[in-house]
PDB file of N, CA and C in Angstrom:
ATOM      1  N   UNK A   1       0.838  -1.184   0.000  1.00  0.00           N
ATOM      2  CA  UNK A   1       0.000   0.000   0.000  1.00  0.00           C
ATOM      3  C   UNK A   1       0.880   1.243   0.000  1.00  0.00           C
ATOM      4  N   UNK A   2       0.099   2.279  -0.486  1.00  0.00           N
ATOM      5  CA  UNK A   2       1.130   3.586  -0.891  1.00  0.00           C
ATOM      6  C   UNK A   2       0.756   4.488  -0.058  1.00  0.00           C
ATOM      7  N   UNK A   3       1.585   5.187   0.366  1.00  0.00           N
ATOM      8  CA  UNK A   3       1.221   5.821   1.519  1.00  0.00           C
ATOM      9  C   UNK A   3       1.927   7.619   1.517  1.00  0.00           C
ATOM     10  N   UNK A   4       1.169   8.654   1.469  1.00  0.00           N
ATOM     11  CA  UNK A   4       2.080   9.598   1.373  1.00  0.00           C
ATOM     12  C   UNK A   4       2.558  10.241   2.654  1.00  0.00           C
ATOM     13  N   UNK A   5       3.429  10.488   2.770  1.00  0.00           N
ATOM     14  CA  UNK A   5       4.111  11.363   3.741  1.00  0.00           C
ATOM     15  C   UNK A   5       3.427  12.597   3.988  1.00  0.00           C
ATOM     16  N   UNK A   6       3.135  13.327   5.099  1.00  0.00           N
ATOM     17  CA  UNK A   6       2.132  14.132   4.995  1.00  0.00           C
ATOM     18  C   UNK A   6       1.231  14.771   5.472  1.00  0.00           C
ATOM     19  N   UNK A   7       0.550  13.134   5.101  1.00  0.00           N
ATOM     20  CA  UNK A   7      -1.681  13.259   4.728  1.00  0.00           C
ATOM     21  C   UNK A   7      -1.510  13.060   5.630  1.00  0.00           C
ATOM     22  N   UNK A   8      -2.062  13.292   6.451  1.00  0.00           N
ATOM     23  CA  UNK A   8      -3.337  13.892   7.604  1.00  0.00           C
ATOM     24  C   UNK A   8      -4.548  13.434   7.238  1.00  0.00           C
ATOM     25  N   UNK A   9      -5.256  12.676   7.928  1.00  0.00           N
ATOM     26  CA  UNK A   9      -7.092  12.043   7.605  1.00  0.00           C
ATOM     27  C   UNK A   9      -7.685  13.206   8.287  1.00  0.00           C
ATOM     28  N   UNK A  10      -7.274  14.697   8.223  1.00  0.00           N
ATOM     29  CA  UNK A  10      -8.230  15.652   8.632  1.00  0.00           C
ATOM     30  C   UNK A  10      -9.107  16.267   7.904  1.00  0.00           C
ATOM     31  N   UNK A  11     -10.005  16.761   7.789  1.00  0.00           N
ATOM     32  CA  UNK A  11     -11.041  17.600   6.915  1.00  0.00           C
ATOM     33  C   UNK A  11     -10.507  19.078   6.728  1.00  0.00           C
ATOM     34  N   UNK A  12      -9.447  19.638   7.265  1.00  0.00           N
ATOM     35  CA  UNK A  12      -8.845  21.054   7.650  1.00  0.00           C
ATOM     36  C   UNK A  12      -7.637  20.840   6.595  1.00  0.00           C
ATOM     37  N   UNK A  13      -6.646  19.333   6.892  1.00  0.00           N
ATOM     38  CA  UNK A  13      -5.352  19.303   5.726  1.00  0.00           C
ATOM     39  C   UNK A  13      -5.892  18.636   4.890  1.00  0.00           C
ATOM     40  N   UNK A  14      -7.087  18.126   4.677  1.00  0.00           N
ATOM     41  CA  UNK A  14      -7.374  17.642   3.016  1.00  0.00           C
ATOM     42  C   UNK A  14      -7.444  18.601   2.101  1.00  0.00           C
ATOM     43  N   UNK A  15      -8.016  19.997   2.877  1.00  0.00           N
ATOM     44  CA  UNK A  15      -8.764  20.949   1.800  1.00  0.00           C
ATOM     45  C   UNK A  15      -7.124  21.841   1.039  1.00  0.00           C
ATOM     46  N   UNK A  16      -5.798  21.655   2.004  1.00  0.00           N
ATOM     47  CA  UNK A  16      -4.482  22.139   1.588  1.00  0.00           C
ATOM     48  C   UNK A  16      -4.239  20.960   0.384  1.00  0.00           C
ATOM     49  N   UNK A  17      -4.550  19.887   0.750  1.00  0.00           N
ATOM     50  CA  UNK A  17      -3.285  19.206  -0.150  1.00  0.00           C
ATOM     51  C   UNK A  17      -3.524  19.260  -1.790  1.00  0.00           C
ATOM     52  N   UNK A  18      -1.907  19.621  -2.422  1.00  0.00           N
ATOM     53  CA  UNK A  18      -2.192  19.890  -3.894  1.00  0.00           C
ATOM     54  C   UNK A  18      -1.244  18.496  -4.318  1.00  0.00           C
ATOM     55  N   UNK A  19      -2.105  18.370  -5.556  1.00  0.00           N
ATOM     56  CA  UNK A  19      -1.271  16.702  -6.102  1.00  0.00           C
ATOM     57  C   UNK A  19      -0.495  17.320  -7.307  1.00  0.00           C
ATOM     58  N   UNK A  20       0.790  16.565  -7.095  1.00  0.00           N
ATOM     59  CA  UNK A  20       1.984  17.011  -7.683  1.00  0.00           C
ATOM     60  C   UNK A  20       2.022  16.194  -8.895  1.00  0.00           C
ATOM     61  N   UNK A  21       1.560  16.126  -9.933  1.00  0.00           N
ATOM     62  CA  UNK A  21       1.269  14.997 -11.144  1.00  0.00           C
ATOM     63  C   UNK A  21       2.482  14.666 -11.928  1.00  0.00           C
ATOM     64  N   UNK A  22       3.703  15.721 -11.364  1.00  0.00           N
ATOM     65  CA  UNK A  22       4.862  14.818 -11.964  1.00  0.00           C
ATOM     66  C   UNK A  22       5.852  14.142 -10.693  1.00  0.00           C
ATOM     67  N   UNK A  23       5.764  14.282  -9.740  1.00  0.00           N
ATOM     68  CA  UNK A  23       5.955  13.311  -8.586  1.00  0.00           C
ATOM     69  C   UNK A  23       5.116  11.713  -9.032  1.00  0.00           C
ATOM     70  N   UNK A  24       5.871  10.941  -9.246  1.00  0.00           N
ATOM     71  CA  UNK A  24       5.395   9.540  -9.566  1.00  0.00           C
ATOM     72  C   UNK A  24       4.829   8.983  -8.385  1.00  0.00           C
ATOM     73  N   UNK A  25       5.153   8.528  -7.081  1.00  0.00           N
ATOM     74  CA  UNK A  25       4.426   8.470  -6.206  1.00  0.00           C
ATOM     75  C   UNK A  25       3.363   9.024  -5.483  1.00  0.00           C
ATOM     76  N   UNK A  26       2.908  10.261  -5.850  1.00  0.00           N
ATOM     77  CA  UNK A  26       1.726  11.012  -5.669  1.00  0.00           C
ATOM     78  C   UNK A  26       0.648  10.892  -6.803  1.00  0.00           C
ATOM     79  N   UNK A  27       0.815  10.297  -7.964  1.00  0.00           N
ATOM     80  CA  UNK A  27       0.347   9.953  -9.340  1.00  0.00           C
ATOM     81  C   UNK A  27       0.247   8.628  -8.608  1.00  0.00           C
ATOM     82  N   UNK A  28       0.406   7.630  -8.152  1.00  0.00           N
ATOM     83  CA  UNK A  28      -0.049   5.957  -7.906  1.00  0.00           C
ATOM     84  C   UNK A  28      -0.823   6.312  -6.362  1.00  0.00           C
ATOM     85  N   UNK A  29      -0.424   7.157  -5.909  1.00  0.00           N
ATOM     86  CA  UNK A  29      -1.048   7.429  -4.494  1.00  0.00           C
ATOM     87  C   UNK A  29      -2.823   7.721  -4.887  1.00  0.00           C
ATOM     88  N   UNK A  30      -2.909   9.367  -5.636  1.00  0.00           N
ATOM     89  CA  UNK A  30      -4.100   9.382  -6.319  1.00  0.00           C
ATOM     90  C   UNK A  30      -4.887   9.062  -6.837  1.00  0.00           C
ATOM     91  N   UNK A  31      -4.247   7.979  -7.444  1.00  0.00           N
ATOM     92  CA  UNK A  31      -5.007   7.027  -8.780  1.00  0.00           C
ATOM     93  C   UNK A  31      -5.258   5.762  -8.180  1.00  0.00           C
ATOM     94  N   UNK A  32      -4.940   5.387  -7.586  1.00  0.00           N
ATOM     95  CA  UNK A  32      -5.208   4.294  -6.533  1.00  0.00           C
ATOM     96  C   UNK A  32      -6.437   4.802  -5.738  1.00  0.00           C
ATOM     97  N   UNK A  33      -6.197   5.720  -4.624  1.00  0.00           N
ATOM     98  CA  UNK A  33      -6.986   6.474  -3.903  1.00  0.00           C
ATOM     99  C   UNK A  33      -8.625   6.314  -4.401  1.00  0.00           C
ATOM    100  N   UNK A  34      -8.513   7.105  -5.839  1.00  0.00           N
ATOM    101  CA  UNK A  34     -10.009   7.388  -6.200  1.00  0.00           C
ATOM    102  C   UNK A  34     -10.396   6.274  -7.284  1.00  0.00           C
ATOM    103  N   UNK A  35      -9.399   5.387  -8.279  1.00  0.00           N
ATOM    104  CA  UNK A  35      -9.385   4.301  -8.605  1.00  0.00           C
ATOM    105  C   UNK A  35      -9.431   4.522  -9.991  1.00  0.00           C
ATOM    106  N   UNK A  36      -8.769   5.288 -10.529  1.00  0.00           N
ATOM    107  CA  UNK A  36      -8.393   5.694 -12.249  1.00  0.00           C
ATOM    108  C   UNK A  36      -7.207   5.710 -12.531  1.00  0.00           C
ATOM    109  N   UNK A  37      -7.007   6.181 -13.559  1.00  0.00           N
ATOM    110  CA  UNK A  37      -5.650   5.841 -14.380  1.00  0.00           C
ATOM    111  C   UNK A  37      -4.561   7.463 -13.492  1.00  0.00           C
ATOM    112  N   UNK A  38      -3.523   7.100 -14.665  1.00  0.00           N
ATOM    113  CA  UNK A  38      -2.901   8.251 -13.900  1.00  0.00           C
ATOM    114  C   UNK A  38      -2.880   8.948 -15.220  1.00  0.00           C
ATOM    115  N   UNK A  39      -3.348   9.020 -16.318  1.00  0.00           N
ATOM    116  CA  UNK A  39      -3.293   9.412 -17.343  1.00  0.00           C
ATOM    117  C   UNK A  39      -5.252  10.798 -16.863  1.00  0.00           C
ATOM    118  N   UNK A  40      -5.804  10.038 -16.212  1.00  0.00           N
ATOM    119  CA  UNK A  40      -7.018  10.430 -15.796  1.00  0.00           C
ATOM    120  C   UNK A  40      -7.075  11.183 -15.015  1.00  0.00           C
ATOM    121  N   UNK A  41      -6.225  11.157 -14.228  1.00  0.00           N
ATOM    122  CA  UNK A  41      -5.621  11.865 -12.402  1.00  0.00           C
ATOM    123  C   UNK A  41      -4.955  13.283 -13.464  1.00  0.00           C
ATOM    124  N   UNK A  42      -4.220  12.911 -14.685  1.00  0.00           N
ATOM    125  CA  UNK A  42      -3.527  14.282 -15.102  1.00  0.00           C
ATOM    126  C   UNK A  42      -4.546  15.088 -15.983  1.00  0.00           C
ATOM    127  N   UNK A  43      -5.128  14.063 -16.614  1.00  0.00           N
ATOM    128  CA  UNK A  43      -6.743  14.820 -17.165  1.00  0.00           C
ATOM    129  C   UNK A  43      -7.237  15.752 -16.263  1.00  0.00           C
ATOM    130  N   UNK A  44      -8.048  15.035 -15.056  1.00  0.00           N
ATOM    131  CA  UNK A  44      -8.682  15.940 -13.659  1.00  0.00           C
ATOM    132  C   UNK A  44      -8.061  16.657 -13.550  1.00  0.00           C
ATOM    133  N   UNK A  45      -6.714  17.465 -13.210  1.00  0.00           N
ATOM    134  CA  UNK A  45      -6.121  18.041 -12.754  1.00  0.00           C
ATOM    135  C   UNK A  45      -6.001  19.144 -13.441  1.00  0.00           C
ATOM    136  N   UNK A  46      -6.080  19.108 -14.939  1.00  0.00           N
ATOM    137  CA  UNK A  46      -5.897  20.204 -15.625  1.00  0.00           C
ATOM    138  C   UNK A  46      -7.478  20.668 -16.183  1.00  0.00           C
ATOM    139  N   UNK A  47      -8.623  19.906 -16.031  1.00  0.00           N
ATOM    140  CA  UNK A  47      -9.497  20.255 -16.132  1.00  0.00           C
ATOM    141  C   UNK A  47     -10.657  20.590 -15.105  1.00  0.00           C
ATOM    142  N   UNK A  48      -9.842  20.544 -14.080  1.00  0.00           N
ATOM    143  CA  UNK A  48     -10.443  20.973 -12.808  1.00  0.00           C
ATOM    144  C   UNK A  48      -9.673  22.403 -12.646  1.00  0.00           C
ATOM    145  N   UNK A  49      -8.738  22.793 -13.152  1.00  0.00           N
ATOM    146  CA  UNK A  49      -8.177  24.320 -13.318  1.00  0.00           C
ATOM    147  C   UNK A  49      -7.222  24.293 -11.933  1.00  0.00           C
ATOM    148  N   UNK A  50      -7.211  23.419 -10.798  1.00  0.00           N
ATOM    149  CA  UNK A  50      -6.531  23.447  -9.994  1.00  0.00           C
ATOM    150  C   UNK A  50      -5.719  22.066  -9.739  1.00  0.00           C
ATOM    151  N   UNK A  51      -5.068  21.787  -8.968  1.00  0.00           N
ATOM    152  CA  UNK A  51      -4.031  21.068  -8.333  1.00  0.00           C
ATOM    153  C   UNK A  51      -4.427  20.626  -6.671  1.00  0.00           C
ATOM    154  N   UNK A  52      -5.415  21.062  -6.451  1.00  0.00           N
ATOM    155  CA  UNK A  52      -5.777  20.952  -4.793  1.00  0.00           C
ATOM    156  C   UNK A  52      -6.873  19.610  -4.737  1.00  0.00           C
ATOM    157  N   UNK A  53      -6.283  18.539  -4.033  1.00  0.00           N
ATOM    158  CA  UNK A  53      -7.187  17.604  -4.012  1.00  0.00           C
ATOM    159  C   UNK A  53      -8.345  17.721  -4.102  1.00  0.00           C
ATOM    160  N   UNK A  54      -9.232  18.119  -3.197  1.00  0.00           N
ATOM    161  CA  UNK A  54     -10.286  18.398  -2.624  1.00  0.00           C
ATOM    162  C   UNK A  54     -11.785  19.191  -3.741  1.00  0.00           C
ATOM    163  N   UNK A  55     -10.297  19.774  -5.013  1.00  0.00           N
ATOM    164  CA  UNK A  55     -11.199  20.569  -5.678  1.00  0.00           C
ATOM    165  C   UNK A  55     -10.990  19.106  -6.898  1.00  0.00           C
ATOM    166  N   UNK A  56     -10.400  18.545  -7.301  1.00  0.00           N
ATOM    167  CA  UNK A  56      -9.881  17.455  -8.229  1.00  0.00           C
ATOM    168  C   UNK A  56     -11.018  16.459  -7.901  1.00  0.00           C
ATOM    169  N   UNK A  57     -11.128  15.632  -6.704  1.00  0.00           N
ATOM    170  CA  UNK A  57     -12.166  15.024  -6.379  1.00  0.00           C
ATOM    171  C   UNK A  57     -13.310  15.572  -6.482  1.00  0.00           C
ATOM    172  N   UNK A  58     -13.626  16.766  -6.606  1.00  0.00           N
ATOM    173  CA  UNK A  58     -15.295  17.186  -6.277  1.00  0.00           C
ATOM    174  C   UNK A  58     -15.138  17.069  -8.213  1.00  0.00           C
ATOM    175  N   UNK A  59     -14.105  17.294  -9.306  1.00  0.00           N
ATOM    176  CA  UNK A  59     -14.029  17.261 -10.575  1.00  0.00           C
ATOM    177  C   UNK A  59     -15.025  15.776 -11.086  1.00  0.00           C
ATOM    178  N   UNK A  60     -14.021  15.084  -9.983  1.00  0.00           N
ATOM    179  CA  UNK A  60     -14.168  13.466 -10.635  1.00  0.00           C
ATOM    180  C   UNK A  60     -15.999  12.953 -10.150  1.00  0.00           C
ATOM    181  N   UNK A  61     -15.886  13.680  -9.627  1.00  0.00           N
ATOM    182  CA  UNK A  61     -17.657  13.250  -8.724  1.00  0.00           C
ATOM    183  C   UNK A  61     -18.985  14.044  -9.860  1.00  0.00           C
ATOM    184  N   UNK A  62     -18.193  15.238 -10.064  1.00  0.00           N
ATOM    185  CA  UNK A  62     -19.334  15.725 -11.173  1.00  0.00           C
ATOM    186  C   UNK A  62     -19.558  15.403 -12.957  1.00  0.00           C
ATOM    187  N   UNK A  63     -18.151  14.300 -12.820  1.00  0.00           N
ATOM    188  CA  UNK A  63     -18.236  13.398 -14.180  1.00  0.00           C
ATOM    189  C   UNK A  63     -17.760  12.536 -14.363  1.00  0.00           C
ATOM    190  N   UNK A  64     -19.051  11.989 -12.898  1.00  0.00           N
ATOM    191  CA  UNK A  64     -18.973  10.469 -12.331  1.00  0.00           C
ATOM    192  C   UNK A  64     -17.834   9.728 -12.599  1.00  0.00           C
ATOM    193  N   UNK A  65     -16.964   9.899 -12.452  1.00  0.00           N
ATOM    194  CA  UNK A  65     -15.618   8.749 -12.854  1.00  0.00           C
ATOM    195  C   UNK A  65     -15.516   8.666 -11.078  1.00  0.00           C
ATOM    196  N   UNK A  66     -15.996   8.856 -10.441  1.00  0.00           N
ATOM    197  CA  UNK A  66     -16.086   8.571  -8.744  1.00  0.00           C
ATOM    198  C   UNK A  66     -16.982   8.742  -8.180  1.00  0.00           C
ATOM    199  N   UNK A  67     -17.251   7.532  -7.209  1.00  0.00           N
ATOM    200  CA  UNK A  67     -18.640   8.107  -6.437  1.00  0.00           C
ATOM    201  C   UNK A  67     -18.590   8.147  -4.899  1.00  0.00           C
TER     202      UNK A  67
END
């Protein structure tokens, strides 16, 4: 299991954390996490206009690729 250095299971440091999509271990961390590709994780990321988890996941939820 992949584990980042870090994360915090808080609701206060989720809303900080930004995913680094050329860090390779934060790309298998993510994509694992929500359960897509990492080709998908770099999709979200640039079509969510941000880099901040929290806003990336609410991406993937409004075109259902997560529920």
């Amino acid at each position: 299991m992949i584990q980042m250095r870090g994360i915090l299971n808080t609701p206060a440091k989720y809303q900080d954390i930004k995913i680094n999509i050329k860090q390779d271990y934060e790309v298998q961390y993510w994509s694992r996490k929500w359960g897509i590709s990492a080709l998908q994780l770099e999709s979200a990321v640039k079509a969510a206009g941000s880099n901040v988890a929290r806003e990336v996941e609410q991406y993937l939820r409004t075109k259902g690729k997560i529920s």
